[in-house]
C-alpha atoms as a PDB file:
ATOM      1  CA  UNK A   1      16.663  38.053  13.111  1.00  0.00           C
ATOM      2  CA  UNK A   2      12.957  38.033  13.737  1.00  0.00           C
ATOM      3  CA  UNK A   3      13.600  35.685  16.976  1.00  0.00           C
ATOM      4  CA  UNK A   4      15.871  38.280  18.314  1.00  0.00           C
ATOM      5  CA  UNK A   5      13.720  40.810  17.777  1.00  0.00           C
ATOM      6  CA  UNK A   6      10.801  38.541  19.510  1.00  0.00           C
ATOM      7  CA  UNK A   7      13.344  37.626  22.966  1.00  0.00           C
ATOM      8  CA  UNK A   8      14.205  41.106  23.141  1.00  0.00           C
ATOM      9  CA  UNK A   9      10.404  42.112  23.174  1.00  0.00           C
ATOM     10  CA  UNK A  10       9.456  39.596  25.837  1.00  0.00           C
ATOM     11  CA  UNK A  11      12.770  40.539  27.839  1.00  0.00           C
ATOM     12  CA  UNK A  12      11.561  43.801  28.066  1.00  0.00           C
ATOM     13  CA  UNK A  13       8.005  43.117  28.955  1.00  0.00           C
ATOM     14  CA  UNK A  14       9.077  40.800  31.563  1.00  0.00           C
ATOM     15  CA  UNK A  15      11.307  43.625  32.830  1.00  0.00           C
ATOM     16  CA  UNK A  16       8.418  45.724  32.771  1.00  0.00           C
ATOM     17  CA  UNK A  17       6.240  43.135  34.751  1.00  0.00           C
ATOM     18  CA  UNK A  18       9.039  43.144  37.301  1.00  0.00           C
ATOM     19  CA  UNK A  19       9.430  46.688  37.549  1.00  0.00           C
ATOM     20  CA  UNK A  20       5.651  46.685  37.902  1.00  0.00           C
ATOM     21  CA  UNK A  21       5.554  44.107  40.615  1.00  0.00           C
ATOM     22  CA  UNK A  22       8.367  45.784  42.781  1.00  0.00           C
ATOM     23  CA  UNK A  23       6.368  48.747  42.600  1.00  0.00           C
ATOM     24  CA  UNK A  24       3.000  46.902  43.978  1.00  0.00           C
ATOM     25  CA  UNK A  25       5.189  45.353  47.065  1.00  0.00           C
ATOM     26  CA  UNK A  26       6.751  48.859  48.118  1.00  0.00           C
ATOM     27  CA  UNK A  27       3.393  50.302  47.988  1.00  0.00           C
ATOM     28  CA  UNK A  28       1.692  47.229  49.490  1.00  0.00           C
ATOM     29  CA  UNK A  29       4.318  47.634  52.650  1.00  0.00           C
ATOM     30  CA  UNK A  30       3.933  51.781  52.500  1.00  0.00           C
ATOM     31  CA  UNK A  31      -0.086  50.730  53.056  1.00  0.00           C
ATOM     32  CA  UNK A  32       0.477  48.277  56.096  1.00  0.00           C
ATOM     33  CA  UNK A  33       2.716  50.679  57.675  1.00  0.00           C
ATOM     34  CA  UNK A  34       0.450  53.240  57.599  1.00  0.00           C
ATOM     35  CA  UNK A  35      -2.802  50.944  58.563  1.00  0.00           C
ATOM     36  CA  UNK A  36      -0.643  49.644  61.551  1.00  0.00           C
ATOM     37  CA  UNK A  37      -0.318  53.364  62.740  1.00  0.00           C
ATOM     38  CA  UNK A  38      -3.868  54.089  62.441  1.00  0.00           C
ATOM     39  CA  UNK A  39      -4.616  50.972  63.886  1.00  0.00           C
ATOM     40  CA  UNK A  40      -1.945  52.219  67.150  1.00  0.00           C
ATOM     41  CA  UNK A  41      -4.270  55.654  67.165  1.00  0.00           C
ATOM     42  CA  UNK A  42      -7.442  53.779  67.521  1.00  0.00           C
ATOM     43  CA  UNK A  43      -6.556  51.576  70.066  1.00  0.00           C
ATOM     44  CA  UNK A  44      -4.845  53.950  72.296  1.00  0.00           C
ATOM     45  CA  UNK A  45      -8.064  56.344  71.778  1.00  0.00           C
ATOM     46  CA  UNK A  46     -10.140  53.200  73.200  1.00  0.00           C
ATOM     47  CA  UNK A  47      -7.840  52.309  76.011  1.00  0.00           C
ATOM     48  CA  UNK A  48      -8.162  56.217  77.361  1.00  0.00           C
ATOM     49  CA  UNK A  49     -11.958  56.437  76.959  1.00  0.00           C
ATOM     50  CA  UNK A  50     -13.724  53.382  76.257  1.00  0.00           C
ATOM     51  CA  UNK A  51     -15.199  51.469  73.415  1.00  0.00           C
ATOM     52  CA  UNK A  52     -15.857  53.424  70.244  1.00  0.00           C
ATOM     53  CA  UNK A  53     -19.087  53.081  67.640  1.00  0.00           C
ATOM     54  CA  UNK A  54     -17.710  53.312  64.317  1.00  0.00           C
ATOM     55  CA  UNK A  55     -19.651  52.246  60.725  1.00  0.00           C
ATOM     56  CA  UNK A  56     -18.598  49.905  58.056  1.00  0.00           C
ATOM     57  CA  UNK A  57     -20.400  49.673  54.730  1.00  0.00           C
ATOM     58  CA  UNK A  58     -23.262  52.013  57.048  1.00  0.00           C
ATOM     59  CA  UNK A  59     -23.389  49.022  59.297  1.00  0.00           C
ATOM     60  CA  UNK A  60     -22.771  49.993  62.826  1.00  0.00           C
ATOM     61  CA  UNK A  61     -19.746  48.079  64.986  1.00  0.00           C
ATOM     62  CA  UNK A  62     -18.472  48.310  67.831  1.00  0.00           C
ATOM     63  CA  UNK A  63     -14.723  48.711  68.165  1.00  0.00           C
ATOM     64  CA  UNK A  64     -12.826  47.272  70.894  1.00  0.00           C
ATOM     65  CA  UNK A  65      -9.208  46.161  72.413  1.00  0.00           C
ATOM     66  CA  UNK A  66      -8.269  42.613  73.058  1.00  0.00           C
ATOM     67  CA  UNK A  67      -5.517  41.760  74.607  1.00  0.00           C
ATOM     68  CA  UNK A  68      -3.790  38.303  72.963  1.00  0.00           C
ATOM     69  CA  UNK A  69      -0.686  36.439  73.790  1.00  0.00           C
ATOM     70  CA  UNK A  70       1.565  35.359  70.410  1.00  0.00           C
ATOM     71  CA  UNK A  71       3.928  33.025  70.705  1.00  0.00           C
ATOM     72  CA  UNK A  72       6.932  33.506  69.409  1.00  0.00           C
ATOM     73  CA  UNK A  73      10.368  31.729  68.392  1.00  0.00           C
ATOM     74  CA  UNK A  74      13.702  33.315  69.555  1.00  0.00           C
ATOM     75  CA  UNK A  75      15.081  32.347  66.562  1.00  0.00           C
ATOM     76  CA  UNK A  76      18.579  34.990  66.548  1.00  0.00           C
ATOM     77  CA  UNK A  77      19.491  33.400  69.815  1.00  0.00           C
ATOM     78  CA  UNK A  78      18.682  29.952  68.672  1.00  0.00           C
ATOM     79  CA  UNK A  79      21.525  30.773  65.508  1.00  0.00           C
ATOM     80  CA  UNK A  80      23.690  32.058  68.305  1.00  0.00           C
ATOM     81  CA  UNK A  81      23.869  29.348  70.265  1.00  0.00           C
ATOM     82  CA  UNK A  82      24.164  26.835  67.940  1.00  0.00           C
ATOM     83  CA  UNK A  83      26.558  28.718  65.312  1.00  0.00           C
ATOM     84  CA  UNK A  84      24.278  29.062  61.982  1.00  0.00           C
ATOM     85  CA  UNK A  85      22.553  31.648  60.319  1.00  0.00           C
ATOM     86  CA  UNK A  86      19.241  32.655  61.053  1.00  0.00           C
ATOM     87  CA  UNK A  87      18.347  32.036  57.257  1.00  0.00           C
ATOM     88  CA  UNK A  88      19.651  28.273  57.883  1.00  0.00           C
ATOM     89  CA  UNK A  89      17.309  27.890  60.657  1.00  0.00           C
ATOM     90  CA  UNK A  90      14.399  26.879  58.676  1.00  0.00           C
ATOM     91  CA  UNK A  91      12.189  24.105  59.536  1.00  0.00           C
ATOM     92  CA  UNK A  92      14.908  21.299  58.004  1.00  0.00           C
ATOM     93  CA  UNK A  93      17.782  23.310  59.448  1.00  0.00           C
ATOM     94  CA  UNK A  94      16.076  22.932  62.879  1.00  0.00           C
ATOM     95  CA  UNK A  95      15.665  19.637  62.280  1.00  0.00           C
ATOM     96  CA  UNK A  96      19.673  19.080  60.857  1.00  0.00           C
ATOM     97  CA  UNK A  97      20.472  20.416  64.520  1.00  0.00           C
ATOM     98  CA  UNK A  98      18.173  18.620  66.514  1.00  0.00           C
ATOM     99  CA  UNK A  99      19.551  15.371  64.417  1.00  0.00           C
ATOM    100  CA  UNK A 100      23.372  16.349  64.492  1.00  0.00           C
ATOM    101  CA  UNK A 101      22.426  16.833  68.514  1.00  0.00           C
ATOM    102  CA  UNK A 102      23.714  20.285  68.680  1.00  0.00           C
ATOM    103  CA  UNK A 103      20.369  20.708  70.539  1.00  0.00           C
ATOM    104  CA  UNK A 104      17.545  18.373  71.930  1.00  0.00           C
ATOM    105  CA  UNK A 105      14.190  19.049  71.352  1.00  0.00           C
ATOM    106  CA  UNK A 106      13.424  19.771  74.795  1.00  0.00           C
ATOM    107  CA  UNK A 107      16.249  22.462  74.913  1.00  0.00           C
ATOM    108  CA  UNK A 108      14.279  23.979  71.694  1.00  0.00           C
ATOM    109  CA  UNK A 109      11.353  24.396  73.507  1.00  0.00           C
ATOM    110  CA  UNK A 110      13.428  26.660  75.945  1.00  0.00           C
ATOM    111  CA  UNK A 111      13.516  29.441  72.437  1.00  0.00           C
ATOM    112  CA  UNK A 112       9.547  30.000  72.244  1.00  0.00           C
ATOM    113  CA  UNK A 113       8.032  32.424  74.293  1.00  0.00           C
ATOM    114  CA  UNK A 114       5.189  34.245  75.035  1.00  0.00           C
ATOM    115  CA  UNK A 115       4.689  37.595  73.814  1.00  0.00           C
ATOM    116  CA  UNK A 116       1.232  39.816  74.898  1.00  0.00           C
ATOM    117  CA  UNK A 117       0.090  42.224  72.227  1.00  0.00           C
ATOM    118  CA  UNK A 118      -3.583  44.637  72.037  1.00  0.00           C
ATOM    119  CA  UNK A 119      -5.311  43.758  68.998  1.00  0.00           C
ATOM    120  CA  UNK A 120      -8.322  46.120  67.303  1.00  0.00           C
ATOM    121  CA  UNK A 121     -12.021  43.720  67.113  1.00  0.00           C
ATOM    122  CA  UNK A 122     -14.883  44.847  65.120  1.00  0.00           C
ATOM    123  CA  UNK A 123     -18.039  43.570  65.973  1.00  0.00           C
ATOM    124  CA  UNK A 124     -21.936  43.999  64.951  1.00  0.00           C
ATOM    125  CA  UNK A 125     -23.478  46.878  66.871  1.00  0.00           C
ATOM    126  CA  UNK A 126     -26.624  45.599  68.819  1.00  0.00           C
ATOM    127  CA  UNK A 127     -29.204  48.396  69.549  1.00  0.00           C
ATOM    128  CA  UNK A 128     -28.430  48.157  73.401  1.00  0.00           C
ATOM    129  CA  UNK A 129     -24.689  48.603  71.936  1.00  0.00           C
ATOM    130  CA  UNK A 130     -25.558  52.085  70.501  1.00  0.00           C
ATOM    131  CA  UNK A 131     -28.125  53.275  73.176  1.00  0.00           C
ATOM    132  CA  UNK A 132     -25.239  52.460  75.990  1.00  0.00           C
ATOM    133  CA  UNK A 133     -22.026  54.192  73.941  1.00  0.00           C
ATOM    134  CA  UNK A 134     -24.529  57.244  72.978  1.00  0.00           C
ATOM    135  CA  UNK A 135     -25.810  57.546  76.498  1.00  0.00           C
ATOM    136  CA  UNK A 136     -21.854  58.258  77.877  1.00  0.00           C
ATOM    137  CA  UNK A 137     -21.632  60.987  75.583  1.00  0.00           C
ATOM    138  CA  UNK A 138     -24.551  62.851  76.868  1.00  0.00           C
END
């Protein structure tokens, strides 16, 4: 009886663990969303009027928009064309097409592209940094 007792107690912490954890990933994704839209404010404020000072930890940085190419994998058109899943198209289930010669690996080059994207950079405020962006404002 006392084992029963003892399962159904770790059951339920484990439960509760879960619970606990599915909590911390909805919250964790809640966060990012919202960083990702400040992030969008900041960058659009800097494209319309220049680079901005801004303070971390009462260090000064400047902030400022880079512009960065990602490269990407078309990886919906990929299961398309080749009649899979996207979920099968993992690195081996690439690799069971390429083999099975549903698709060369020259043709799967033909799926990555390039995609351009503005990106936020923080850097160390130097003292002509601060003179320059305070001398605008005047």
């Amino acid at each position: 009886m006392d084992i029963n007792v003892n399962t159904k107690l770790k059951q339920s912490e484990i439960n509760g663990l879960f619970q606990e954890m599915e909590q911390l990933k909805n919250k964790r994704k809640q966060l990012k969303e919202l960083i990702d839209q400040k992030q969008e404010t900041i960058i659009n404020h800097i494209l319309k009027n220049g680079n901005v000072l801004a303070y971390k930890d009462n260090v000064p940085h400047i902030l400022t928009v880079k512009d960065v190419t990602l490269k990407k994998f078309d990886k919906a058109t990929l299961a398309d064309d080749v009649g899979r899943t996207q979920a099968e198209l993992n690195v081996v289930g690439i690799a069971e097409i390429v083999e099975e010669n549903k698709i060369s690996s020259e043709e799967l080059r033909d799926y990555f592209y390039e995609e351009p994207k503005q990106t936020l950079k923080a850097r160390k405020a130097k003292k002509s940094d601060i003179e320059l962006i305070r001398g605008v404002g005047l």
